[in-house]
C-alpha atoms as a PDB file:
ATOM      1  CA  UNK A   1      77.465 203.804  57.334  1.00  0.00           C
ATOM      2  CA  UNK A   2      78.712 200.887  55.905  1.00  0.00           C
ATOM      3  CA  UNK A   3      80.997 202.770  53.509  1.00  0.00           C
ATOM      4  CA  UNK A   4      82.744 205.067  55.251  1.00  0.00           C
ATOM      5  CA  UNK A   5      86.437 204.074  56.508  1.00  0.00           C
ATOM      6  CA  UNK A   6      87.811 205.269  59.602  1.00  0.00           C
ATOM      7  CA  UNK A   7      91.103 206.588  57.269  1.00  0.00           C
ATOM      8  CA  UNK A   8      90.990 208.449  54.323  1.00  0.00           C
ATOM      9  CA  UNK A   9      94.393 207.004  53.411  1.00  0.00           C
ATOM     10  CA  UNK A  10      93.458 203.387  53.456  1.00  0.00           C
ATOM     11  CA  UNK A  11      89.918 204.337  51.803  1.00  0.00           C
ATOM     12  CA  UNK A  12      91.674 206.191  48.988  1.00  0.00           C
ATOM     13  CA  UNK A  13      94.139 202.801  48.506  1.00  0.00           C
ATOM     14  CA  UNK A  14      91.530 200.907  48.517  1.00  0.00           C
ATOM     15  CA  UNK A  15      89.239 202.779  45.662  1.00  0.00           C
ATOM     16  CA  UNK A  16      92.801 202.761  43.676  1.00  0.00           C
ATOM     17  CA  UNK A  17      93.312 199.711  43.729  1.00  0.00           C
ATOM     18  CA  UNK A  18      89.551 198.408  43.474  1.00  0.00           C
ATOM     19  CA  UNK A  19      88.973 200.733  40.439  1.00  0.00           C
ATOM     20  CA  UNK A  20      91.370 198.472  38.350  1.00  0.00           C
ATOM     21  CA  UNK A  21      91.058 195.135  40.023  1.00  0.00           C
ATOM     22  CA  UNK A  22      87.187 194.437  40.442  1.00  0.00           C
ATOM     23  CA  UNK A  23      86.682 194.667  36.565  1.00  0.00           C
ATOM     24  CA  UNK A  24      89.808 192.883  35.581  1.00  0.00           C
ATOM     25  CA  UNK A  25      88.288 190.017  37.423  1.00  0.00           C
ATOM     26  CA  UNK A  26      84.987 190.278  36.561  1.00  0.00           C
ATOM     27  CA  UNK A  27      86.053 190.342  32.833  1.00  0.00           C
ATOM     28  CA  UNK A  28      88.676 187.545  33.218  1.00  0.00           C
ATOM     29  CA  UNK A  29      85.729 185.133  34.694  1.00  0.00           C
ATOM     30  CA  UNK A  30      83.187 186.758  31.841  1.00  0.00           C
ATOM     31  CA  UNK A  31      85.981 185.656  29.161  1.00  0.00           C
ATOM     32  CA  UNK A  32      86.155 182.318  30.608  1.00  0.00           C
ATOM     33  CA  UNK A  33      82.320 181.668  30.539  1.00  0.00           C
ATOM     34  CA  UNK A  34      82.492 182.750  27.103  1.00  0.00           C
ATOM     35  CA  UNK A  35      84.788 180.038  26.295  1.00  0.00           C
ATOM     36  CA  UNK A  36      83.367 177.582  28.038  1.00  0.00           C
ATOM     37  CA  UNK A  37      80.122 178.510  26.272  1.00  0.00           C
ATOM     38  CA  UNK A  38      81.930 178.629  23.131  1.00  0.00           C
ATOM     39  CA  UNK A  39      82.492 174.803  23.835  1.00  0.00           C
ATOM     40  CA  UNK A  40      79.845 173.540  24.833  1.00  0.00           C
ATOM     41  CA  UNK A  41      77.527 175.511  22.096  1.00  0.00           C
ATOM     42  CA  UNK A  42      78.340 172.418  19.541  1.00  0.00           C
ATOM     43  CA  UNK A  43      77.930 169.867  22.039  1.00  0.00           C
ATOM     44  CA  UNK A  44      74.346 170.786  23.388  1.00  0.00           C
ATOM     45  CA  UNK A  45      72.930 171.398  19.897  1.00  0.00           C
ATOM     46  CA  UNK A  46      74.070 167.881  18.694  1.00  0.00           C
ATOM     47  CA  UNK A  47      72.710 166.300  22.461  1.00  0.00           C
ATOM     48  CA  UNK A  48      69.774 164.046  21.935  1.00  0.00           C
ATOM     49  CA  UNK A  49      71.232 162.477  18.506  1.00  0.00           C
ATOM     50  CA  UNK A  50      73.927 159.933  20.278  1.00  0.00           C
ATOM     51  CA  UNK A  51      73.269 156.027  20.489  1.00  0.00           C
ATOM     52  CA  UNK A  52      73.248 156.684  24.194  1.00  0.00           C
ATOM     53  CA  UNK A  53      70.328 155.161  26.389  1.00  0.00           C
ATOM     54  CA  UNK A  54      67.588 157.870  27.096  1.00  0.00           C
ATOM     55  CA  UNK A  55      68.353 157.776  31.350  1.00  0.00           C
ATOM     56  CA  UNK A  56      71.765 157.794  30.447  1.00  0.00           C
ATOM     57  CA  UNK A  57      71.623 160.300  28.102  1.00  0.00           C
ATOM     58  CA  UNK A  58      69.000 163.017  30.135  1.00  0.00           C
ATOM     59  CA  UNK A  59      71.191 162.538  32.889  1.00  0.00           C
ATOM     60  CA  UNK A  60      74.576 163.437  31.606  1.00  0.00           C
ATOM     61  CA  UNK A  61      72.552 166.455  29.560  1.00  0.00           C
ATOM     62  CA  UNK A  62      71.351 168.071  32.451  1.00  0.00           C
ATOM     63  CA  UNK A  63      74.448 168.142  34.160  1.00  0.00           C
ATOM     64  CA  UNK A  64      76.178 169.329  31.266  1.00  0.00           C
ATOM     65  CA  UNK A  65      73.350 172.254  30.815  1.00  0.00           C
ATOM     66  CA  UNK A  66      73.619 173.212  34.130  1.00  0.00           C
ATOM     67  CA  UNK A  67      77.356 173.501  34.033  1.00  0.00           C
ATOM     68  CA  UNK A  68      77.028 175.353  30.196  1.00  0.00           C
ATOM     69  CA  UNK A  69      73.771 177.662  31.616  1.00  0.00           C
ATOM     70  CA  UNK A  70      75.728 178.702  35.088  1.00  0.00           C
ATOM     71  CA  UNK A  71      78.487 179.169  32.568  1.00  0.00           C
ATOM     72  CA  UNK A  72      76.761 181.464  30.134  1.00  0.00           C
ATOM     73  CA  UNK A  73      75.625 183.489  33.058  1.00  0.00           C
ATOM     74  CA  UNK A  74      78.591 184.239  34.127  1.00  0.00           C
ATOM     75  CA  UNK A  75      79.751 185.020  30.404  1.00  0.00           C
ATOM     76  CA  UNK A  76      76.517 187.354  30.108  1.00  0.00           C
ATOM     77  CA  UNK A  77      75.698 189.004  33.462  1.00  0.00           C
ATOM     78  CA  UNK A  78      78.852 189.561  35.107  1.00  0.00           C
ATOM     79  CA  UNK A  79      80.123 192.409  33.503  1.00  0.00           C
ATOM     80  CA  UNK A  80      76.725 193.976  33.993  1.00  0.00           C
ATOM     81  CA  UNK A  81      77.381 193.328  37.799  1.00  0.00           C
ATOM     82  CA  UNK A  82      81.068 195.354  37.709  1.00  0.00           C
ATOM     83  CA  UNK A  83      79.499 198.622  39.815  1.00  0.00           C
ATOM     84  CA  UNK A  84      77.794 197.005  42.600  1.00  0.00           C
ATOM     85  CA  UNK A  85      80.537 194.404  42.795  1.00  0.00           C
ATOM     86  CA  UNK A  86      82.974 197.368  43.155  1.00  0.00           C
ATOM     87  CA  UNK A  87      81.334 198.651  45.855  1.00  0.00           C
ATOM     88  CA  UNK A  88      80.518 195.886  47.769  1.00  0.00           C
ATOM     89  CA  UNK A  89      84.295 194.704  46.854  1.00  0.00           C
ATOM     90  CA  UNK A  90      85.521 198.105  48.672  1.00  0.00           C
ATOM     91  CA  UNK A  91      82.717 197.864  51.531  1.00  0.00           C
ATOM     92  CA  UNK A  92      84.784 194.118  51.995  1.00  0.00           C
ATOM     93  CA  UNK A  93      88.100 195.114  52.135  1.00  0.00           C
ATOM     94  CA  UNK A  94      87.241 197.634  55.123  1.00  0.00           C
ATOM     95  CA  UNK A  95      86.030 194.649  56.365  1.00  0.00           C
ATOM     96  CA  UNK A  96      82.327 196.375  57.027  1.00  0.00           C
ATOM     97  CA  UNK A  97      81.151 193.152  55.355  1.00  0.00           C
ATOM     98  CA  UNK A  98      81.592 189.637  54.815  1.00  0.00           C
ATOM     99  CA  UNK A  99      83.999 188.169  52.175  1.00  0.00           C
ATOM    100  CA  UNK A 100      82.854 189.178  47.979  1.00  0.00           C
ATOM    101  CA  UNK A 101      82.396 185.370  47.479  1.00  0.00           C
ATOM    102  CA  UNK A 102      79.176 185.100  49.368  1.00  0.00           C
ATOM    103  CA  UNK A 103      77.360 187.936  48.069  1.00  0.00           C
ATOM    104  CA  UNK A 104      78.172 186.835  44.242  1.00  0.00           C
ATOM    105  CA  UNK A 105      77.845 183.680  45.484  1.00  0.00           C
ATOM    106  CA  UNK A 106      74.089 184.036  46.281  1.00  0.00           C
ATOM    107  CA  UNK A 107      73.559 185.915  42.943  1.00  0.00           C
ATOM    108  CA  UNK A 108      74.796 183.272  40.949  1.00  0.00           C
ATOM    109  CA  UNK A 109      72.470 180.651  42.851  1.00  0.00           C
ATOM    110  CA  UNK A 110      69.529 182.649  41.438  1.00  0.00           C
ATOM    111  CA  UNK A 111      70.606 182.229  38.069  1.00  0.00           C
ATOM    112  CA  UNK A 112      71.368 178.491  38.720  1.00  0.00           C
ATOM    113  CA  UNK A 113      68.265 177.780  39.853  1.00  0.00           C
ATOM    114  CA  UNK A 114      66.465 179.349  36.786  1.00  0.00           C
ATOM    115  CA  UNK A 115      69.048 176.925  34.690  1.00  0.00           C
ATOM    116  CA  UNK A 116      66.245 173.972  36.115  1.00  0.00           C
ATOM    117  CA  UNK A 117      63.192 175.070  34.062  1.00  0.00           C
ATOM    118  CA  UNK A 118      65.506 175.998  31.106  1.00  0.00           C
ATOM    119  CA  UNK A 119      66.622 172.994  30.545  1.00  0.00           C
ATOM    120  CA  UNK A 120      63.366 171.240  30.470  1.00  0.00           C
ATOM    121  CA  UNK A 121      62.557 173.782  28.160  1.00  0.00           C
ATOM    122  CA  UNK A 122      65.510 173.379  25.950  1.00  0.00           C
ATOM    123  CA  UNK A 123      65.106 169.281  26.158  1.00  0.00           C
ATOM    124  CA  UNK A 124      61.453 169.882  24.586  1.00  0.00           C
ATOM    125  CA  UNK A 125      62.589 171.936  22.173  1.00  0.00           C
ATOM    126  CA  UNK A 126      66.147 170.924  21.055  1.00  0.00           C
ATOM    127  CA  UNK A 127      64.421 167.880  18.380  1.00  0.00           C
ATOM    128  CA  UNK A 128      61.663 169.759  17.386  1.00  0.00           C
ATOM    129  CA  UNK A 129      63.858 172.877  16.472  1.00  0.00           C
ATOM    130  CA  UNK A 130      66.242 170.566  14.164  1.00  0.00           C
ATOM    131  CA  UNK A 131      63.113 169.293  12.114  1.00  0.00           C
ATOM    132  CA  UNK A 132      62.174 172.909  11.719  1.00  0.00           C
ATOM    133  CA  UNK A 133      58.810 172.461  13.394  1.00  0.00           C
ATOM    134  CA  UNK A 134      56.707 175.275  12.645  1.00  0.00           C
ATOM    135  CA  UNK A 135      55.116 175.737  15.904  1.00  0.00           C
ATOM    136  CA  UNK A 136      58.520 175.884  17.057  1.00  0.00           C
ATOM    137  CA  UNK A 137      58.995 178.893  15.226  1.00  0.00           C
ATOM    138  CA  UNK A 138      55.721 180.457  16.633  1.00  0.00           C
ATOM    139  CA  UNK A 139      56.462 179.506  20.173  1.00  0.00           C
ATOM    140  CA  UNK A 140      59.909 182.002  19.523  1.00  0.00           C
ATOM    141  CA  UNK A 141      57.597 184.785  18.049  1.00  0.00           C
ATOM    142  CA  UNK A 142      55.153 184.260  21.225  1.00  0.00           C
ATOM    143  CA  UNK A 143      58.457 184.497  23.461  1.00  0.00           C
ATOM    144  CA  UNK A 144      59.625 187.702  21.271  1.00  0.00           C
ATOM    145  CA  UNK A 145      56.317 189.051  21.887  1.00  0.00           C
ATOM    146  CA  UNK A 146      56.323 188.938  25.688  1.00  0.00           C
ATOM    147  CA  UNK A 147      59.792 189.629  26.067  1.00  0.00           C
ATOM    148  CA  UNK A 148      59.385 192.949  23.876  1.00  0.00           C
ATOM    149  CA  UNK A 149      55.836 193.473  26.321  1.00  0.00           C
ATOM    150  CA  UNK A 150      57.733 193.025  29.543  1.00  0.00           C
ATOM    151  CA  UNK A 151      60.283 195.537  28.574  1.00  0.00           C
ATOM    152  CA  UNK A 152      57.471 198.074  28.776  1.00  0.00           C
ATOM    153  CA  UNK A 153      55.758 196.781  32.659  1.00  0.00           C
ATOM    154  CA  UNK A 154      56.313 198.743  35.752  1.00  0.00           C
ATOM    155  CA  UNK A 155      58.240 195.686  36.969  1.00  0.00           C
ATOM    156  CA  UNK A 156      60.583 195.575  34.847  1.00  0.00           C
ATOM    157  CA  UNK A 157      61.141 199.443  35.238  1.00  0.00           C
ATOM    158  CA  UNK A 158      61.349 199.018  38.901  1.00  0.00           C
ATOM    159  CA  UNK A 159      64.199 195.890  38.629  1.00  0.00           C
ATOM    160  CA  UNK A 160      66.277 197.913  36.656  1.00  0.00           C
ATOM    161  CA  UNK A 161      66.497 201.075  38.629  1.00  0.00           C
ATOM    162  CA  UNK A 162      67.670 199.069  41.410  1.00  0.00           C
ATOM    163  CA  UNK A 163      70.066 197.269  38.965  1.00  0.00           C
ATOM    164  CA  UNK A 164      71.588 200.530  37.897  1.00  0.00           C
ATOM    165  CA  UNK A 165      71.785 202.452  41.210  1.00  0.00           C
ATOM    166  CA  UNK A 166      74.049 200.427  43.153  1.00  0.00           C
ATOM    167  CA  UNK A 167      74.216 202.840  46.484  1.00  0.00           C
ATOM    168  CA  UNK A 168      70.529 202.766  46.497  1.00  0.00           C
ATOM    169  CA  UNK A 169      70.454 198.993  46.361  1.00  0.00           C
ATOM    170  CA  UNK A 170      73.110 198.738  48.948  1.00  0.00           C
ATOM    171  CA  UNK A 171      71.331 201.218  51.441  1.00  0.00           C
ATOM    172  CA  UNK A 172      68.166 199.612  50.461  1.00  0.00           C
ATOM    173  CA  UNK A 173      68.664 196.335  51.071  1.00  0.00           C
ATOM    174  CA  UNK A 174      72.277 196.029  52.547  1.00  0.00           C
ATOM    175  CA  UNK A 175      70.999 195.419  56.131  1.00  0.00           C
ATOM    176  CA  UNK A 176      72.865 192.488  58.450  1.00  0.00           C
ATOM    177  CA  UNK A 177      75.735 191.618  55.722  1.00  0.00           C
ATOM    178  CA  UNK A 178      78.517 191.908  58.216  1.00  0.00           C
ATOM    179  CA  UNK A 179      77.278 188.032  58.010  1.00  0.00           C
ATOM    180  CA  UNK A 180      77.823 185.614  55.615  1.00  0.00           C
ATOM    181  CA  UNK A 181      74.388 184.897  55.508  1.00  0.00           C
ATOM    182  CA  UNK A 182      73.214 188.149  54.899  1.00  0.00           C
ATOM    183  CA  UNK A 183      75.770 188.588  52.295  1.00  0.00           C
ATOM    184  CA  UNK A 184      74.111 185.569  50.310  1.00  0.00           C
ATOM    185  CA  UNK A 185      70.813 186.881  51.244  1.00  0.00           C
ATOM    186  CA  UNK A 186      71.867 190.346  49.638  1.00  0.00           C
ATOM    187  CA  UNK A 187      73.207 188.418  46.778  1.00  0.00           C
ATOM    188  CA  UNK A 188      69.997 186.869  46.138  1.00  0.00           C
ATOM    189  CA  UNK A 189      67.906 189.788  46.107  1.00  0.00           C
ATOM    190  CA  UNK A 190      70.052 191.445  43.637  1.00  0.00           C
ATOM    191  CA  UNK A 191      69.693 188.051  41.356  1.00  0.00           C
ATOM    192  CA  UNK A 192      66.245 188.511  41.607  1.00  0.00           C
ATOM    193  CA  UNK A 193      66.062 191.908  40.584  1.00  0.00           C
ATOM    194  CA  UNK A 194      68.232 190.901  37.867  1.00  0.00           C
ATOM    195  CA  UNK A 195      66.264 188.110  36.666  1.00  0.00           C
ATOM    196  CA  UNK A 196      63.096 190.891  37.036  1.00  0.00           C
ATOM    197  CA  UNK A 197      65.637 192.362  34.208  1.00  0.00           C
ATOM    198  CA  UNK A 198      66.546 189.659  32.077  1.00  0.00           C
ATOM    199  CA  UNK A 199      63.896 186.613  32.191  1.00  0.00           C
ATOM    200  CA  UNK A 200      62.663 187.730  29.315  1.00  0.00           C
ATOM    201  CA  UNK A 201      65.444 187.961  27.176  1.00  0.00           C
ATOM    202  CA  UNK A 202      67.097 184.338  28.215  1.00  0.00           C
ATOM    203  CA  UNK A 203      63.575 182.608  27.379  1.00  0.00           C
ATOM    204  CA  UNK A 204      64.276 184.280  23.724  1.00  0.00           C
ATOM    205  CA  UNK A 205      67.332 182.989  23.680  1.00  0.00           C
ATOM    206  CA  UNK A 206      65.992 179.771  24.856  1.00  0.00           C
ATOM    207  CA  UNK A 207      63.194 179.695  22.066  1.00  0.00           C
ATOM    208  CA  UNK A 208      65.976 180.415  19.733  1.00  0.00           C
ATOM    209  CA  UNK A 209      68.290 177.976  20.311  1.00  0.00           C
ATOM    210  CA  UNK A 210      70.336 177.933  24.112  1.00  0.00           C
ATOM    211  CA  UNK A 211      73.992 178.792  23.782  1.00  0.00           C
ATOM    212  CA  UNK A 212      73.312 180.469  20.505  1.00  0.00           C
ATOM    213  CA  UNK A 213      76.305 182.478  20.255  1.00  0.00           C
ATOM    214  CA  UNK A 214      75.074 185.226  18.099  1.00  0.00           C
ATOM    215  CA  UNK A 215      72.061 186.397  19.959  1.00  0.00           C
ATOM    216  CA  UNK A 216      74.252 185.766  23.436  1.00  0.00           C
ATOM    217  CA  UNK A 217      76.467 188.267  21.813  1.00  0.00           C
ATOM    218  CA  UNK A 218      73.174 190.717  21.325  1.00  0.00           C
ATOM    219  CA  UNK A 219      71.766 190.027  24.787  1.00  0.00           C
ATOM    220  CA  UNK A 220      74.827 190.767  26.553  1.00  0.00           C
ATOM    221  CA  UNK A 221      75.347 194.502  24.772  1.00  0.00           C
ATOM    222  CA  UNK A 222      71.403 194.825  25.572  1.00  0.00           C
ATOM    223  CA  UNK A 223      72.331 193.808  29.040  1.00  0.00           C
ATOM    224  CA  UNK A 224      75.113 195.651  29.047  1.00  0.00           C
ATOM    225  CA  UNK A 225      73.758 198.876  27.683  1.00  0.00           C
ATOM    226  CA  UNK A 226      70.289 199.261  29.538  1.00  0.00           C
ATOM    227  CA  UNK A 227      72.236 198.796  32.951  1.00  0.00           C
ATOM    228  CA  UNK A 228      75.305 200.680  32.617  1.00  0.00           C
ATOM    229  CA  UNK A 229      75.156 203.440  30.205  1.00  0.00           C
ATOM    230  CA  UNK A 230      73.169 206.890  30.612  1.00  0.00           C
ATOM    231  CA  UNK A 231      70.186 205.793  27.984  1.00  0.00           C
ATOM    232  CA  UNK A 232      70.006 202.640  28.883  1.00  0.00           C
ATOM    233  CA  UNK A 233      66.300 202.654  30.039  1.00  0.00           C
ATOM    234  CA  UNK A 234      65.901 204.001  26.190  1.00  0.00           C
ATOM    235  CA  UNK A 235      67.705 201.440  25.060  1.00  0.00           C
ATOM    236  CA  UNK A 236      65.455 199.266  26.767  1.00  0.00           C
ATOM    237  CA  UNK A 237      62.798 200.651  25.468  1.00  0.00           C
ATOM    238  CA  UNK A 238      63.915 200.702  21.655  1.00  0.00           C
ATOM    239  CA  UNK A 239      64.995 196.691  22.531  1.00  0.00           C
ATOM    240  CA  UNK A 240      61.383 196.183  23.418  1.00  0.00           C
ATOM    241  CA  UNK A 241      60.100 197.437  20.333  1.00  0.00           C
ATOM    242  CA  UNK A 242      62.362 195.414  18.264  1.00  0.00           C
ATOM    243  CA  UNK A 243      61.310 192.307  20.435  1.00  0.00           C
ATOM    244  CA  UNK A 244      57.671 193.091  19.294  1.00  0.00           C
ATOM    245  CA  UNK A 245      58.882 193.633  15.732  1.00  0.00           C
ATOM    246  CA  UNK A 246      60.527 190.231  15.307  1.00  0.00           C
ATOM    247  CA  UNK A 247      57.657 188.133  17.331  1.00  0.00           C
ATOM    248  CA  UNK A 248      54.919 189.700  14.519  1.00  0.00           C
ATOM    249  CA  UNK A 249      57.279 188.143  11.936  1.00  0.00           C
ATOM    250  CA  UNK A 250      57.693 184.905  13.477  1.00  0.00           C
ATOM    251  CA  UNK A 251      54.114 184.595  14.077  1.00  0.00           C
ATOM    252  CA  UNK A 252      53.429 185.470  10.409  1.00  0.00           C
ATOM    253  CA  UNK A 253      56.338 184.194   8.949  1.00  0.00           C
ATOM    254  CA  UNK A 254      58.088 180.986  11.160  1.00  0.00           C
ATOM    255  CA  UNK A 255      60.022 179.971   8.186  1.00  0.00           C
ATOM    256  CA  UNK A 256      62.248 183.595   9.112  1.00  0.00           C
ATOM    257  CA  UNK A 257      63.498 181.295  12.411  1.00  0.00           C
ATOM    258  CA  UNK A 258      66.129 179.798  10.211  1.00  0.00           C
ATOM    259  CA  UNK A 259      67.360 183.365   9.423  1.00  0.00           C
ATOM    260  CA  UNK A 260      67.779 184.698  12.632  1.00  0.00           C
ATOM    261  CA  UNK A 261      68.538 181.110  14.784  1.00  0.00           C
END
């Protein structure tokens, strides 16, 4: 079994030490995509308004909200990632896998990826949002809407049991990693079951405004909560109602955008 360690000794060392190290890097890199996010927040909400040619301009944005999107998913999902990084992390160091970097390596490429179709949808709706289009507005209360209906699909149900039972992933779906390639491989299907997770919610935050710190702040204790705590598929379920809640007023109301943007 891929866990097991041929001395208790080293095995017990090696949970020690893991217990304190994994999440005291996973927080340090969290902190420092929260900074980074924190910097570029300003920058991406004023893009579009420069004297800069239009080529010019879309090219240097996209690079920039790549770099600010792969940031804010580090900022947001890695501390949701601490107990399956642990174990893989201990499953490493008895060298019954290849290296940590590859697995969260090929979880982070998921997440990258997804950065492409955000940031077309951000460059449609970055102008239209700072004239206060109403339809603008509605388009967030139709995203609300779907994001509060997805938290209640069988899908979504099924993504996050896998997200918060680590062991079950790894026996699951932790075939052929002694490889690096089938570390990245396993690293991708976890993204995947996290995006099953969390589409949702980054396409509100998208229809809100991208790198909105506030509702990053909210996400990432939703995140947070509904993977890693005991009632966290309540929690998910109470966040889906609340989704629902807010989309109604939106779609009524799209003035309230300015409230809660």
């Amino acid at each position: 079994m891929v866990f097991q360690s041929s001395s208790p000794d080293i095995r017990i060392v090696d949970r020690s030490i893991l217990r304190y190290i994994v999440p005291i890097v996973l927080i340090s890199a969290a902190a420092l995509g929260w900074w980074w996010s924190l910097r570029m927040s300003g920058e991406m909400r004023a893009d579009g308004m420069t004297g800069m040619s239009m080529s010019t301009q879309s090219a240097m944005s996209a690079a920039g909200f790549l770099v600010a999107w792969l940031a804010m998913m580090i900022a947001m999902m890695l501390p949701a990632m601490t107990p399956v990084v642990k174990l893989y992390a201990l499953a490493s160091e008895q060298r019954r896998v290849a290296p940590l970097p590859f697995f969260v390596g090929g979880y982070l490429a998921v997440w990258l990826l997804l950065g492409v179709p955000a940031y077309f949808a951000w460059r449609g709706l970055n102008m239209p949002m700072a004239d206060g289009a109403d339809w603008v507005a509605r388009l967030a209360g139709g995203t609300f809407v779907a994001a509060g209906i997805w938290q209640f699909t069988p899908l979504k149900d099924l993504c996050l049991r896998n997200c918060r039972s680590p062991m079950s992933f790894f026996l699951r779906y932790g075939g052929h990693i002694k490889r690096p390639f089938g570390a990245i491989r396993m690293g991708i299907t976890h993204g995947l079951f996290c995006v099953g997770c969390c589409w949702a919610m980054f396409a509100v935050l998208v229809a809100v405004g991208t790198m909105n710190i506030g509702w990053m702040l909210i996400l990432t204790a939703l995140i947070v909560t509904e993977k890693l705590f005991r009632y966290g598929e309540r929690v998910a379920t109470l966040a889906g109602v609340a989704f629902l809640i807010l989309g109604v007023i939106l779609l009524v109301s799209p003035n309230t955008i300015s409230v809660i943007s």
